[in-house]
Protein backbone atom coordinates (compact mmCIF):
# COMPACT_ATOMS: atom_id res chain seq x y z
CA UNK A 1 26.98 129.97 113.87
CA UNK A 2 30.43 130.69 112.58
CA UNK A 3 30.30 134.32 113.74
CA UNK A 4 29.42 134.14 117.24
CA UNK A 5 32.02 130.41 117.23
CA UNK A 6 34.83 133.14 115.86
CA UNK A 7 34.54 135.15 118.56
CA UNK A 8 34.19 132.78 121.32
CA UNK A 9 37.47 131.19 120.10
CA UNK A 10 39.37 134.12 119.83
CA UNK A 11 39.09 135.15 123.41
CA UNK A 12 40.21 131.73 124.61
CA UNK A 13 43.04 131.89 124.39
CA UNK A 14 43.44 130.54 128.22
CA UNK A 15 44.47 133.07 130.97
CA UNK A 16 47.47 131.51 132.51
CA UNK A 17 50.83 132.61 131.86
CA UNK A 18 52.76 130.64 129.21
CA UNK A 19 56.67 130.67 128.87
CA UNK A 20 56.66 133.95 131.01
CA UNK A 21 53.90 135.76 129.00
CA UNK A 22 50.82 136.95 130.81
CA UNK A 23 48.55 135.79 128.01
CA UNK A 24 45.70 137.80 129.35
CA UNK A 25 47.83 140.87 130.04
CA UNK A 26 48.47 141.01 126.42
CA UNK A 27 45.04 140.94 125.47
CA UNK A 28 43.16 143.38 127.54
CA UNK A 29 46.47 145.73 126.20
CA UNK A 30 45.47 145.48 122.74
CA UNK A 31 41.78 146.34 123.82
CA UNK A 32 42.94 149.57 124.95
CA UNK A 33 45.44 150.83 122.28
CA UNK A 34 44.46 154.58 121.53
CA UNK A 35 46.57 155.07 118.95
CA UNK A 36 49.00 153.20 116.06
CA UNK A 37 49.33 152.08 113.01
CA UNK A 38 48.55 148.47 111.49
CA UNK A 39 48.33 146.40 107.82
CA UNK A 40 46.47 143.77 107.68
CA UNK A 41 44.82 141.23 105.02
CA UNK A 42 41.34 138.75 105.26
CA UNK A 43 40.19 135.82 103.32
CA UNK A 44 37.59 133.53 103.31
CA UNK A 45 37.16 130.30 101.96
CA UNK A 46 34.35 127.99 101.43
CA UNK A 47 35.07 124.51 100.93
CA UNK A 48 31.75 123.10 99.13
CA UNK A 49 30.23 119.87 99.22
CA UNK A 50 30.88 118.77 95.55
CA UNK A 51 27.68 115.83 95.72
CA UNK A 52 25.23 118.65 96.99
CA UNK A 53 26.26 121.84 95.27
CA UNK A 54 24.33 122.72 92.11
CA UNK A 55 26.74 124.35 89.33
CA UNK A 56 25.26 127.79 90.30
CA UNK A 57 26.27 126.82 94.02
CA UNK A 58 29.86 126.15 93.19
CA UNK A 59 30.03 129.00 90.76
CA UNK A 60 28.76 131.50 93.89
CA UNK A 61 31.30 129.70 96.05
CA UNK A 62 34.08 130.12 93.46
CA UNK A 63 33.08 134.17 93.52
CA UNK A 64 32.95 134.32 97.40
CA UNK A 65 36.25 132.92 97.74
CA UNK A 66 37.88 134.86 94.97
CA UNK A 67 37.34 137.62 97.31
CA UNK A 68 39.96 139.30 99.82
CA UNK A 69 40.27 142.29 101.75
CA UNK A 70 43.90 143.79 102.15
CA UNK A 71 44.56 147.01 104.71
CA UNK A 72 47.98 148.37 103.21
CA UNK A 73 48.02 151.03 105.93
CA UNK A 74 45.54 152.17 108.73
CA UNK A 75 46.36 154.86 111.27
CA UNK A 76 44.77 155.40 114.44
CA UNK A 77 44.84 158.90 116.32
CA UNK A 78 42.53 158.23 118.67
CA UNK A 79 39.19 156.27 119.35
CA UNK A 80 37.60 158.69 117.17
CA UNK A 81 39.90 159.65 114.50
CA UNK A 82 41.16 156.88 112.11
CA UNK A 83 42.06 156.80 108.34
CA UNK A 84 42.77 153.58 106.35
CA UNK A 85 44.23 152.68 103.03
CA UNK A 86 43.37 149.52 101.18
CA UNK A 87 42.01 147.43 98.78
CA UNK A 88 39.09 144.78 98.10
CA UNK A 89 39.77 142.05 95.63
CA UNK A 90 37.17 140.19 93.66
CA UNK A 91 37.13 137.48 90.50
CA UNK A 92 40.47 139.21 90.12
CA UNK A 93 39.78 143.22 89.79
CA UNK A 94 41.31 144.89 93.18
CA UNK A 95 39.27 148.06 93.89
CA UNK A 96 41.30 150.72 96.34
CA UNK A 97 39.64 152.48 98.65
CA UNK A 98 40.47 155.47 101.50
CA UNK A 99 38.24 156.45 104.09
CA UNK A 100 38.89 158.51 107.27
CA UNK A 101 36.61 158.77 109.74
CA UNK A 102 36.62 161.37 112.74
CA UNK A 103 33.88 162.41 115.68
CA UNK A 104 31.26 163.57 112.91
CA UNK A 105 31.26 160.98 110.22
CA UNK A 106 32.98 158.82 107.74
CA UNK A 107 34.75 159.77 104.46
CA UNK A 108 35.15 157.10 102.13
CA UNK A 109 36.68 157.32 98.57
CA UNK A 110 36.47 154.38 95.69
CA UNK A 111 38.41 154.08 92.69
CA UNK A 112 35.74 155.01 90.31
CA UNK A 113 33.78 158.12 92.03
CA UNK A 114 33.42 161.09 91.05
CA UNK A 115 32.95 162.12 94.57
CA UNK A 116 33.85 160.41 97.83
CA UNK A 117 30.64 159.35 99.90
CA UNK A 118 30.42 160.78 103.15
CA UNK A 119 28.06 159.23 105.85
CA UNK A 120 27.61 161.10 109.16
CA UNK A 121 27.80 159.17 112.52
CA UNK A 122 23.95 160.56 113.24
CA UNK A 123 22.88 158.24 109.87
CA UNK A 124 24.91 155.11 111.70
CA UNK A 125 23.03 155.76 115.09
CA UNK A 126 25.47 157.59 116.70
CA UNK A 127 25.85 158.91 119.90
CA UNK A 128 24.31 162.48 118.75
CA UNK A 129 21.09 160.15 117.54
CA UNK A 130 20.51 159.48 121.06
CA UNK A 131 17.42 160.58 122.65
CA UNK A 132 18.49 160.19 126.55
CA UNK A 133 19.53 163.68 128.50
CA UNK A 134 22.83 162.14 129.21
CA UNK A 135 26.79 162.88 128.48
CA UNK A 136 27.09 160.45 125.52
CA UNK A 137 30.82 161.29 125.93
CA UNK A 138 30.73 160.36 129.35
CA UNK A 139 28.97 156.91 129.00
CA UNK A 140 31.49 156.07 125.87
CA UNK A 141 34.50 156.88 128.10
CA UNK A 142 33.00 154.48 130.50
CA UNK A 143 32.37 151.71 128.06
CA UNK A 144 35.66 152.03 127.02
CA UNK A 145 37.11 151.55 130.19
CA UNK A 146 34.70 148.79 131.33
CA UNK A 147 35.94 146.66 128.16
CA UNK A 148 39.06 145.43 129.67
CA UNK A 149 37.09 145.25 132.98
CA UNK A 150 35.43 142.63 131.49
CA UNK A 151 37.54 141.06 129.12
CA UNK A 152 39.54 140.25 132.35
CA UNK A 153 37.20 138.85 134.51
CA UNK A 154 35.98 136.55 131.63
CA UNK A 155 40.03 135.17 130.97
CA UNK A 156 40.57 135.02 134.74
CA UNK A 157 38.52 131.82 134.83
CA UNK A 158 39.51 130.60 131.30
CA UNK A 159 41.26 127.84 131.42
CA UNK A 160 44.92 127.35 128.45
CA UNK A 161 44.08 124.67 125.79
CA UNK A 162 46.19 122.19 125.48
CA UNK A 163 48.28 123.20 122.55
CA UNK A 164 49.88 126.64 123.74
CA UNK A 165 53.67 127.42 123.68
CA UNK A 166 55.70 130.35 123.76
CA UNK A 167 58.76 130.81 121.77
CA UNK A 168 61.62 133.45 121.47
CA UNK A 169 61.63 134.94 117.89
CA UNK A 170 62.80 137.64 115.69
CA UNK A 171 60.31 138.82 113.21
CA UNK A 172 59.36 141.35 110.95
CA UNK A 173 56.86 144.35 111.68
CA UNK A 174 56.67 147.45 108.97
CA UNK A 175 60.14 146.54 108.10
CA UNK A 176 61.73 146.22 111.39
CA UNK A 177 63.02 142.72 112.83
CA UNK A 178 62.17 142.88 116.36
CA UNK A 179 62.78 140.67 119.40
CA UNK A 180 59.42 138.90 120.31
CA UNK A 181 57.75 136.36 122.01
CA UNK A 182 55.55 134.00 119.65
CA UNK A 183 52.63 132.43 121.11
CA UNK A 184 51.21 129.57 119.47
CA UNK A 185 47.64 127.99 119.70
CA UNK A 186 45.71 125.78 118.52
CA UNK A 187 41.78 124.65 119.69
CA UNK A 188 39.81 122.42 118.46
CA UNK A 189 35.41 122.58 118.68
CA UNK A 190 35.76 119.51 120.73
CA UNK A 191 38.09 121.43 123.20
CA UNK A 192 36.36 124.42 122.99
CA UNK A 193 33.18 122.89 124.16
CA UNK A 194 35.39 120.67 127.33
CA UNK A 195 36.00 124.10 128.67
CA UNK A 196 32.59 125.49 129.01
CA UNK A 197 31.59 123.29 131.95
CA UNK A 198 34.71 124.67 134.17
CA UNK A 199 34.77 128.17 132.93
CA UNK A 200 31.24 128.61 134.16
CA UNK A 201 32.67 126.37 137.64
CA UNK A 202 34.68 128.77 138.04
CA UNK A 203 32.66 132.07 137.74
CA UNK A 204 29.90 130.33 140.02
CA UNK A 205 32.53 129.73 142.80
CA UNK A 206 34.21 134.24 141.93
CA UNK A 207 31.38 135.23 144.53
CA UNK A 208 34.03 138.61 144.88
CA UNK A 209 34.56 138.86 141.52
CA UNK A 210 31.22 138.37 140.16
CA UNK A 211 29.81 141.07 142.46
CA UNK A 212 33.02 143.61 141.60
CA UNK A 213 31.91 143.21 137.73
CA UNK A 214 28.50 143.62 138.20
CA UNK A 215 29.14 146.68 140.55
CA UNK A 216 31.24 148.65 137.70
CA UNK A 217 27.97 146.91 134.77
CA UNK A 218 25.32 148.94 137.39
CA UNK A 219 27.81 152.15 137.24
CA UNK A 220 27.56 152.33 133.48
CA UNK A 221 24.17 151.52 133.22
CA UNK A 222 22.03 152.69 135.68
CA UNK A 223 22.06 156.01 134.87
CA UNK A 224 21.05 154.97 131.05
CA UNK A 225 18.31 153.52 132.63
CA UNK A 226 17.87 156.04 135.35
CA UNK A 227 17.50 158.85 132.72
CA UNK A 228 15.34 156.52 130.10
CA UNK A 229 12.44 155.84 132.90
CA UNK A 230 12.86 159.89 133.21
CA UNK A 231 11.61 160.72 129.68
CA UNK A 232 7.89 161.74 129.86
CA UNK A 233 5.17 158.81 128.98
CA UNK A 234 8.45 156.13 129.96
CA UNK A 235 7.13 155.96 133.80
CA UNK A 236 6.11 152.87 134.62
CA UNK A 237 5.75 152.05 138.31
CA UNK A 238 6.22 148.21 137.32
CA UNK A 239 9.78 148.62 136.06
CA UNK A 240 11.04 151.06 138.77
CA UNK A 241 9.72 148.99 141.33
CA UNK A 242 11.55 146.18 141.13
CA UNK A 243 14.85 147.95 140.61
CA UNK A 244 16.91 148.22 143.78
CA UNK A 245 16.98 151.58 145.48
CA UNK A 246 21.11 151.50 146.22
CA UNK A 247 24.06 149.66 144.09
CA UNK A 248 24.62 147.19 146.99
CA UNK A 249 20.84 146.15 147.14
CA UNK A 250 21.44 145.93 143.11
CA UNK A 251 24.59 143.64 143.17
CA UNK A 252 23.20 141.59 146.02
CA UNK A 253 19.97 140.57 144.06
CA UNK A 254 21.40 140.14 140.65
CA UNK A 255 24.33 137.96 141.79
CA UNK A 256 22.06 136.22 143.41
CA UNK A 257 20.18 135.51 140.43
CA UNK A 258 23.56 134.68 138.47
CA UNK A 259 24.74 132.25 141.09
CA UNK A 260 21.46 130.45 141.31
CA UNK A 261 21.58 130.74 137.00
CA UNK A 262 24.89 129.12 137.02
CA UNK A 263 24.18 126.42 140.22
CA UNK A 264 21.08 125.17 138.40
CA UNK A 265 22.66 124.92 135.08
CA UNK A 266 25.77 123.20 136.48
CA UNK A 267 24.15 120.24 138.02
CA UNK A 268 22.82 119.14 135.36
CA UNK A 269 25.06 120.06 132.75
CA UNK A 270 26.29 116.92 131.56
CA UNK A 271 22.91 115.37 131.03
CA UNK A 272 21.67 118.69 129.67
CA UNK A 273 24.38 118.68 126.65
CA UNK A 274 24.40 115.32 125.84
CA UNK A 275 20.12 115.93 125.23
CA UNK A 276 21.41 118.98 123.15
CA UNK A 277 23.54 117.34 120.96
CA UNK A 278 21.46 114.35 120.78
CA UNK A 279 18.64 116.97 119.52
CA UNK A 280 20.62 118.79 117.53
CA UNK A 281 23.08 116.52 115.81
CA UNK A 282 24.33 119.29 113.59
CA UNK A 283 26.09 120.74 116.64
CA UNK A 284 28.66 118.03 116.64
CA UNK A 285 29.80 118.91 113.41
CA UNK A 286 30.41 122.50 114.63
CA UNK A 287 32.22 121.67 118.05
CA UNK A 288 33.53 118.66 116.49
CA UNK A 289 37.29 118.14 115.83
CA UNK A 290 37.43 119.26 112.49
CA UNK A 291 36.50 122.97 113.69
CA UNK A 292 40.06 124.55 114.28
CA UNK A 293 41.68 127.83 115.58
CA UNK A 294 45.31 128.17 114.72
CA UNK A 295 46.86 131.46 115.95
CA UNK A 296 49.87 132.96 116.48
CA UNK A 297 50.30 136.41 118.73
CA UNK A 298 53.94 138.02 118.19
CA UNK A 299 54.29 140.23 121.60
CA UNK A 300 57.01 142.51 122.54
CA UNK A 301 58.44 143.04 125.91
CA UNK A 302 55.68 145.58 126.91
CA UNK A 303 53.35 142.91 126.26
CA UNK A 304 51.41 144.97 123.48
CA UNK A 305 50.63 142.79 120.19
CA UNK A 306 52.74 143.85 117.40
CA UNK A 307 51.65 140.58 114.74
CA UNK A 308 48.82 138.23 114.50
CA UNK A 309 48.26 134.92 112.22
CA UNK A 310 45.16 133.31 112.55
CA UNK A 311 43.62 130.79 110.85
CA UNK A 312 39.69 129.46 111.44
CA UNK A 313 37.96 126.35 110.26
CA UNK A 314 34.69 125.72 111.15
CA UNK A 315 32.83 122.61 109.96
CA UNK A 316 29.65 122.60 108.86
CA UNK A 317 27.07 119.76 108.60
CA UNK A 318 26.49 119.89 104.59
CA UNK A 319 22.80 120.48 103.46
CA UNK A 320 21.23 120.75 100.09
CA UNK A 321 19.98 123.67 101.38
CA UNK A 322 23.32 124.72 102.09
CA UNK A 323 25.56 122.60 100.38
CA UNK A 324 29.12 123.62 102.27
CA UNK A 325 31.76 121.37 103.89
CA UNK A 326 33.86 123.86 105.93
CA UNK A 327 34.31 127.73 105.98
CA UNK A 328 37.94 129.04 106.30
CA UNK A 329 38.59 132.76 107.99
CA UNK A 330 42.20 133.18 107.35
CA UNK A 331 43.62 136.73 108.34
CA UNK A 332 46.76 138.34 109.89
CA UNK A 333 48.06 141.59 111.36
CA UNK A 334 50.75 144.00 111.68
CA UNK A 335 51.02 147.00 114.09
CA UNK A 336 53.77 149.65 115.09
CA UNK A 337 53.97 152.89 116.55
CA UNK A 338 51.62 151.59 119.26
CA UNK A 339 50.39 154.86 121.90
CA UNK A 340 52.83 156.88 119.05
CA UNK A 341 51.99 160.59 117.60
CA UNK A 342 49.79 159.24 114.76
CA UNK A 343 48.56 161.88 111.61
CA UNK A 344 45.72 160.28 109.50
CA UNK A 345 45.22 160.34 105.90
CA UNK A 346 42.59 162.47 105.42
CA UNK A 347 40.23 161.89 102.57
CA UNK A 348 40.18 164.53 99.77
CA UNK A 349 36.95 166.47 100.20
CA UNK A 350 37.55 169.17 97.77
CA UNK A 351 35.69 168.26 94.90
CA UNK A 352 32.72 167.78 97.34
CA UNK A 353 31.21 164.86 98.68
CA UNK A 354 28.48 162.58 98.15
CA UNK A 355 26.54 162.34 101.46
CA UNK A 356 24.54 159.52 101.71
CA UNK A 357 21.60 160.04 104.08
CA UNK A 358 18.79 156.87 104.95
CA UNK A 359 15.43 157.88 102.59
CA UNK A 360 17.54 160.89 101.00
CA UNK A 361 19.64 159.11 98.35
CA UNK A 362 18.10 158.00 94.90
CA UNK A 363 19.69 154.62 93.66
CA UNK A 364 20.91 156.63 90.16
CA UNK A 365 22.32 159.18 92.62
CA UNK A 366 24.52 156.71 93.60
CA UNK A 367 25.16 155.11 90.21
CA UNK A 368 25.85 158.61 88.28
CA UNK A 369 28.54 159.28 91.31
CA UNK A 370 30.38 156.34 89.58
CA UNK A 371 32.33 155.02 86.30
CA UNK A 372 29.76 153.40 84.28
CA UNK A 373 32.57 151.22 83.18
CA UNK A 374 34.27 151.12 87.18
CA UNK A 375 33.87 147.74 88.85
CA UNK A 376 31.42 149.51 91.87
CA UNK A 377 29.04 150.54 88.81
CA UNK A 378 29.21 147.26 87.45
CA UNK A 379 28.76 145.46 91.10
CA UNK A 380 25.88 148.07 91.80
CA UNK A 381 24.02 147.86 88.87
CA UNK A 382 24.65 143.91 87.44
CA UNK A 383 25.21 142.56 90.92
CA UNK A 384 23.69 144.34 93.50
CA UNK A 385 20.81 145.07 91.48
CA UNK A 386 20.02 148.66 93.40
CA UNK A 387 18.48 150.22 90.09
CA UNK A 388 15.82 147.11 89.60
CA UNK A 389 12.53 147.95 90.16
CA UNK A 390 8.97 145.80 90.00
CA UNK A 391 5.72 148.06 90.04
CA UNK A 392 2.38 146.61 90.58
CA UNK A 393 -0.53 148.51 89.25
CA UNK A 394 -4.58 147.73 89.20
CA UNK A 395 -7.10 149.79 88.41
CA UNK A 396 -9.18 149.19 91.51
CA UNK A 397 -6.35 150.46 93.73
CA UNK A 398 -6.03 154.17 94.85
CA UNK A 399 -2.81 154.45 92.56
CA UNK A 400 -4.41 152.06 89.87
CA UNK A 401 -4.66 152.94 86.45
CA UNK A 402 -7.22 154.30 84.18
CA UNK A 403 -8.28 154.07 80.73
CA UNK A 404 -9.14 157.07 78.16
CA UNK A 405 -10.13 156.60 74.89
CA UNK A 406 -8.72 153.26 74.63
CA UNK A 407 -5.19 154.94 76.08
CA UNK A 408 -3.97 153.60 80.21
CA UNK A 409 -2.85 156.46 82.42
CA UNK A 410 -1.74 156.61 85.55
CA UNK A 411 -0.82 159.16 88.19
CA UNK A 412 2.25 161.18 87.51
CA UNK A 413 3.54 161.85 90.57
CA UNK A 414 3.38 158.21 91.87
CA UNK A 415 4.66 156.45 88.87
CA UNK A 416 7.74 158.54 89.20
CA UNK A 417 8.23 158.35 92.68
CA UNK A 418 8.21 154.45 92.55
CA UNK A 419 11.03 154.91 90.14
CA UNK A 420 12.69 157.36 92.14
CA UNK A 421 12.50 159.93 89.65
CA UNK A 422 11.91 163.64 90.35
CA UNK A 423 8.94 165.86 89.71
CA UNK A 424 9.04 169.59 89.30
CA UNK A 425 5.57 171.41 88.94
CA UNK A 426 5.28 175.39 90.00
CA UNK A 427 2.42 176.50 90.88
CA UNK A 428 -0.16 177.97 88.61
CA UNK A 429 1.48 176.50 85.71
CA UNK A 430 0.73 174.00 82.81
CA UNK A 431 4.34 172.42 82.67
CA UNK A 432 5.32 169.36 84.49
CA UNK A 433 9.54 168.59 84.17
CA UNK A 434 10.34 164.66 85.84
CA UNK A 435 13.67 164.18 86.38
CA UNK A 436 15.09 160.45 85.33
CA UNK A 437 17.17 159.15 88.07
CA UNK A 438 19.12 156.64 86.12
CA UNK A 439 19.99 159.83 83.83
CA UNK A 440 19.55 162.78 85.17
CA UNK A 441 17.47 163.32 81.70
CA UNK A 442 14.50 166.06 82.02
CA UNK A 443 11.04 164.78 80.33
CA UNK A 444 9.08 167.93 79.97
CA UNK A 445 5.45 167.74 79.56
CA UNK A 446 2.59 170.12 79.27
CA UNK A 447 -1.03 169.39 80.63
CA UNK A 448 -3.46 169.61 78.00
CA UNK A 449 -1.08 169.41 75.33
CA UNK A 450 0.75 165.77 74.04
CA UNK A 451 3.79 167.35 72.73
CA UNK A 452 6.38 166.43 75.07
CA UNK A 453 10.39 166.15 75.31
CA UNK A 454 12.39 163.67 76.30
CA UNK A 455 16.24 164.10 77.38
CA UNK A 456 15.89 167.32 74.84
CA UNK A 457 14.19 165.21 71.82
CA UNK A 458 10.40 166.75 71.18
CA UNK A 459 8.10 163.58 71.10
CA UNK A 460 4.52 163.15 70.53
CA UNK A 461 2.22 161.29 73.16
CA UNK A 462 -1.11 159.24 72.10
CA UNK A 463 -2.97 161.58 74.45
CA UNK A 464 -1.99 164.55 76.25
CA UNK A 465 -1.68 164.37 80.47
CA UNK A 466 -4.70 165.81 82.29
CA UNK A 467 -6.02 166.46 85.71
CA UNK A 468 -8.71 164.05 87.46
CA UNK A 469 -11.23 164.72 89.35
CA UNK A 470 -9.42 163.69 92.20
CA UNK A 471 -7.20 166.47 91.61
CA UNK A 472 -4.04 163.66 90.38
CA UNK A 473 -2.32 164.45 87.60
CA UNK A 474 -2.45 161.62 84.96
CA UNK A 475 0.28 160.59 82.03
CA UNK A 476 -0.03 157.93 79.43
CA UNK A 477 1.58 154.21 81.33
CA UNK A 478 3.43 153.25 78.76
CA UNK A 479 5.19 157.02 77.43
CA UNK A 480 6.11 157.94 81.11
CA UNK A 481 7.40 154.46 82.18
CA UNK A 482 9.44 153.76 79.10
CA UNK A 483 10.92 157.58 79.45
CA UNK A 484 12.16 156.39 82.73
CA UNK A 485 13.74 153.01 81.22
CA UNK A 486 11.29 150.75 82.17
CA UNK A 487 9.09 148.49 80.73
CA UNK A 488 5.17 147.73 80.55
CA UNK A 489 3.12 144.42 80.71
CA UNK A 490 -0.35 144.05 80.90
CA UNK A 491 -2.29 140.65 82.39
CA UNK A 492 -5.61 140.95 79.83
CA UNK A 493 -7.59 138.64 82.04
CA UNK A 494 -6.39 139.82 85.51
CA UNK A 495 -6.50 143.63 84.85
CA UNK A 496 -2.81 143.48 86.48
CA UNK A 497 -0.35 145.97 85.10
CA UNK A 498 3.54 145.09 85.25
CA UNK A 499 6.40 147.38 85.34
CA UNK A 500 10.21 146.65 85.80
CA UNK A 501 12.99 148.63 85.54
CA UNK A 502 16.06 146.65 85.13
C-alpha cells in the first residue's frame, strides 16, 4: 500500500494559501516545467521487526537498504528530450550510469558495457505502438495540458493539514543562495484519513466544477474511444448505445452518476469506515499516527519549485510473512534554469549500441555486453539469475527424449533453443554449427559422423547425431547439454530427465 499512500500524501499538501504562497499555484507549476535542470538523491529504508525476521530476512533488509539512487545532473529540453547523469549505490559499490532519451528511444550507458543499451519507445508501448488512427501527438499534447487541469480541481477542495508554515529563507540551489520561501509540512495517516470525508464533501457540493472537469476528461477521450469503436470487428451496438450522442448529454449523465456515487457514499461514511477498519485491522497501522510525511518545498518568487526535502514513513502491521516494522522513502531535489535553453548529454553511440528488443535478446547477449568482473555482470548473473535455466524432458512428450543403443538423444534444435543457444544448418548439408549463448563458442557437428568440436577443441561423441523419422534432428543429451554449460539428471524410476543451467 505504500505506493499508492506516497502519492496520495504528496498531493496534499492542502490548497489554501500559507504565509502568502499559493500552495497549489506552486504545484500545478512544477507539473508543467518543459525544460531545466535538477540533482537529486533517493533512499529507502526498512526498519525490520527483529522477533519475526529470519537471519536471511534481516540480511535481505540490510541489502535493500544499503541501496541509494543519486541524480548528479539531469537536463530537460523538452517533454521528449532528457539526459541524466548518476549513480546507483549498493552493499557499497556505486555503479554510474548516463542515459538520454529523445522522441525515438532511450540510450542508456553502465559502467561496465561494452556497448550502451538502447531501447526504442515502440518496445516500451509507445505512442508509435498504438493501433488507433489518431494524432498520438495530438492526444499527448492534450494530456499534458489536462494534468494541471486536474491536479487543480483535486487541491481546490483539499483542505491544509494542520502543521503547514511558511518561512523566509536563503538557501542553496546548484551553488547559488537564493531568496525563497520554505514551506513546511508535516501529515500524519491519522490526518490523512480525517480529510477524506470533507475532500469528497466538497467535490459532491463543485456541481460547476465537477461538470467543467469532466467536460475537458470527454474532450481527451472521446475521440480515443470514438476512433477505437471505429476499428473493424470493434462495433458493438451495446457500447455505442449507451454513450451520449453530444458532450452536454455526456457531462449531464456522468455527473450525475458521480454526484449520486459521492451522496450515497457520504451518508454513510462514518459507519462505513469504522466496519472497514474494524475488518481490516491492518489499516490502522497504515493511517495510524506513526505513518508520517515531512516535506519541505523551497519556492521562489515566481512560485516555481527550486528544492524539495521529503521524508516518508509508513507503518506497517509486522507479519511473519512479512516481517517489517516501518518503510522509510527519504529523497530530495534541486532544480535551476527552470523554462531555460537546456542542451542534453547525449549518450555516446559510436561504438554501437546494444538494442534490446522483447523476444529478440538472448540472456548471454546481455551478459557478454558486460565486464565479467563489473558489478551489473555480477548482479545479472549471481543475483538476478537471468542465465539459470531448468529443462524438463520425458520421453512420452513431443520434445521427449529417446534412447539408441543404450545412448539418450534428444532433438537438436529444441534443446538449444531452451538454452537460448543458436543453430546454423544450410540446406543440403551434413554440418550442424550451435552457437553457445553464454560464450559465443561454436560446437560443430556433423550428422552421421561423432567427431565433433567444441569452442575449436575436436571431441568425440558416444554416438553420432542422426535424423528421425519425424524428420528432427537428434544429438546425444548429455554431449550437447554439457557443451552449452549445463548439467544432466536422470529420475530412473520416473523416466524424468533434468537439466539446469546455472
Amino acid at each position: 500500500m505504500a505506493v499508492p499512500l506516497v502519492l496520495l500524501m504528496v498531493v496534499l499538501t492542502g490548497c489554501q494559501a500559507v504565509g502568502g504562497v499559493d500552495v497549489s499555484q506552486a504545484i500545478v507549476n512544477n507539473t508543467k516545467v518543459k525544460s531545466g535542470e535538477s540533482k537529486q538523491s533517493m533512499h529507502i529504508n526498512i526498519e525490520p521487526d527483529k522477533q519475526l525476521a529470519t537471519d536471511e530476512a534481516l540480511e535481505m533488509i540490510k541489502r535493500i537498504n544499503s541501496i541509494s539512487l543519486n541524480i548528479d545532473h539531469a537536463k530537460m529540453k523538452d517533454t521528449d528530450t532528457a539526459s541524466v547523469k548518476g549513480s546507483l549505490s549498493m552493499d557499497g559499490t556505486k555503479l554510474p550510469f548516463h542515459l538520454s532519451v529523445d522522441k525515438s528511444g532511450m540510450t542508456i550507458d553502465i559502467d561496465g558495457a561494452q556497448k550502451p543499451v538502447y531501447i526504442s519507445l515502440d518496445t516500451l508501448g509507445g505512442a508509435e505502438t498504438m493501433l488507433l488512427p489518431i494524432d498520438t501527438k495530438e492526444l499527448e499534447k492534450q494530456m499534458q495540458e489536462l494534468s494541471p487541469k486536474v491536479l487543480t480541481f483535486v487541491m481546490k477542495h483539499l483542505s491544509n493539514p494542520k502543521n503547514i508554515s511558511v518561512t523566509p529563507v536563503q538557501e542553496a540551489v546548484n551553488g547559488e543562495t537564493l531568496s525563497l520561501n520554505k514551506l513546511h509540512m508535516e501529515i500524519n495517516g491519522e490526518e490523512l484519513l480525517a480529510m477524506v470525508k470533507p475532500f469528497l464533501t466538497s467535490i459532491a457540493k463543485d456541481e460547476q466544477g465537477l461538470k467543467q472537469l469532466i467536460g475537458d476528461l470527454y474532450d481527451v477521450l472521446y475521440p480515443v474511444f470514438e476512433s477505437y469503436m471505429g476499428l473493424e470487428g470493434m462495433e458493438n451496438e451495446g457500447i455505442t448505445s449507451i454513450v451520449p450522442n453530444s458532450k452536454e448529454e455526456a457531462v449531464t449523465s456522468i455527473y450525475d452518476m458521480i454526484k449520486e456515487g459521492l451522496d450515497s457514499i457520504l451518508v454513510n461514511y462514518d459507519e462505513e469506515l469504522n466496519n472497514l477498519l474494524k475488518d481490516t485491522p491492518e489499516l490502522k497501522t497504515v493511517f495510524g499516527p506513526e505513518t508520517k510525511l515531512n516535506m519541505d518545498f523551497f519556492v521562489d518568487s515566481k512560485l516555481d519549485i527550486r528544492k524539495q526535502n521529503m521524508s516518508l514513513k509508513v507503518a506497517v502491521p509486522a507479519s511473519e510473512d512479512l516481517p517489517v516494522r516501518a518503510v522509510t522513502i527519504s529523497a530530495d531535489s534541486e532544480l535551476w534554469n527552470i523554462g531555460g535553453a537546456v542542451t542534453v548529454d547525449e549518450v555516446d553511440a559510436s561504438r554501437g549500441v546494444m538494442e534490446l528488443a522483447e523476444g529478440e535478446v538472448t540472456p548471454g547477449q546481455v551478459l557478454r555486453n558486460f565486464d565479467s568482473n563489473s558489478f551489473v555482470y555480477q548482479f545479472l548473473k549471481n543475483e538476478m539469475k537471468i542465465s539459470t535455466k531448468s529443462i524438463f524432458l520425458h520421453p512420452s512428450e513431443e520434445n521427449g527424449a529417446v534412447t539408441v543403443k543404450n545412448t539418450t538423444f534428444v532433438p537438436l534444435r529444441y534443446l538449444s533453443e531452451q538454452l537460448d543457444a543458436e543453430v546454423k544448418w544450410t540446406k543440403g548439408s551434413k554440418q550442424i554449427t550451435v552457437i553457445d549463448d553464454m560464450t559465443g563458442d561454436e560446437i560443430v557437428l556433423t550428422l552421421g559422423s561423432s567427431k565433433a568440436t567444441v569452442a575449436g577443441q575436436e571431441v568425440t561423441m558416444v554416438e553420432s547425431a542422426f535424423v528421425g523419422k519425424n524428420g528432427k534432428t537428434y544429438v546425444p543429451l548429455r554431449f550437447m547439454a554439457e557443451s552449452l554449460g549445463a548439467t544432466v539428471e536422470k529420475e530412473q524410476d520416473t523416466g524424468w530427465i533434468f537439466i539446469d543451467r546455472p
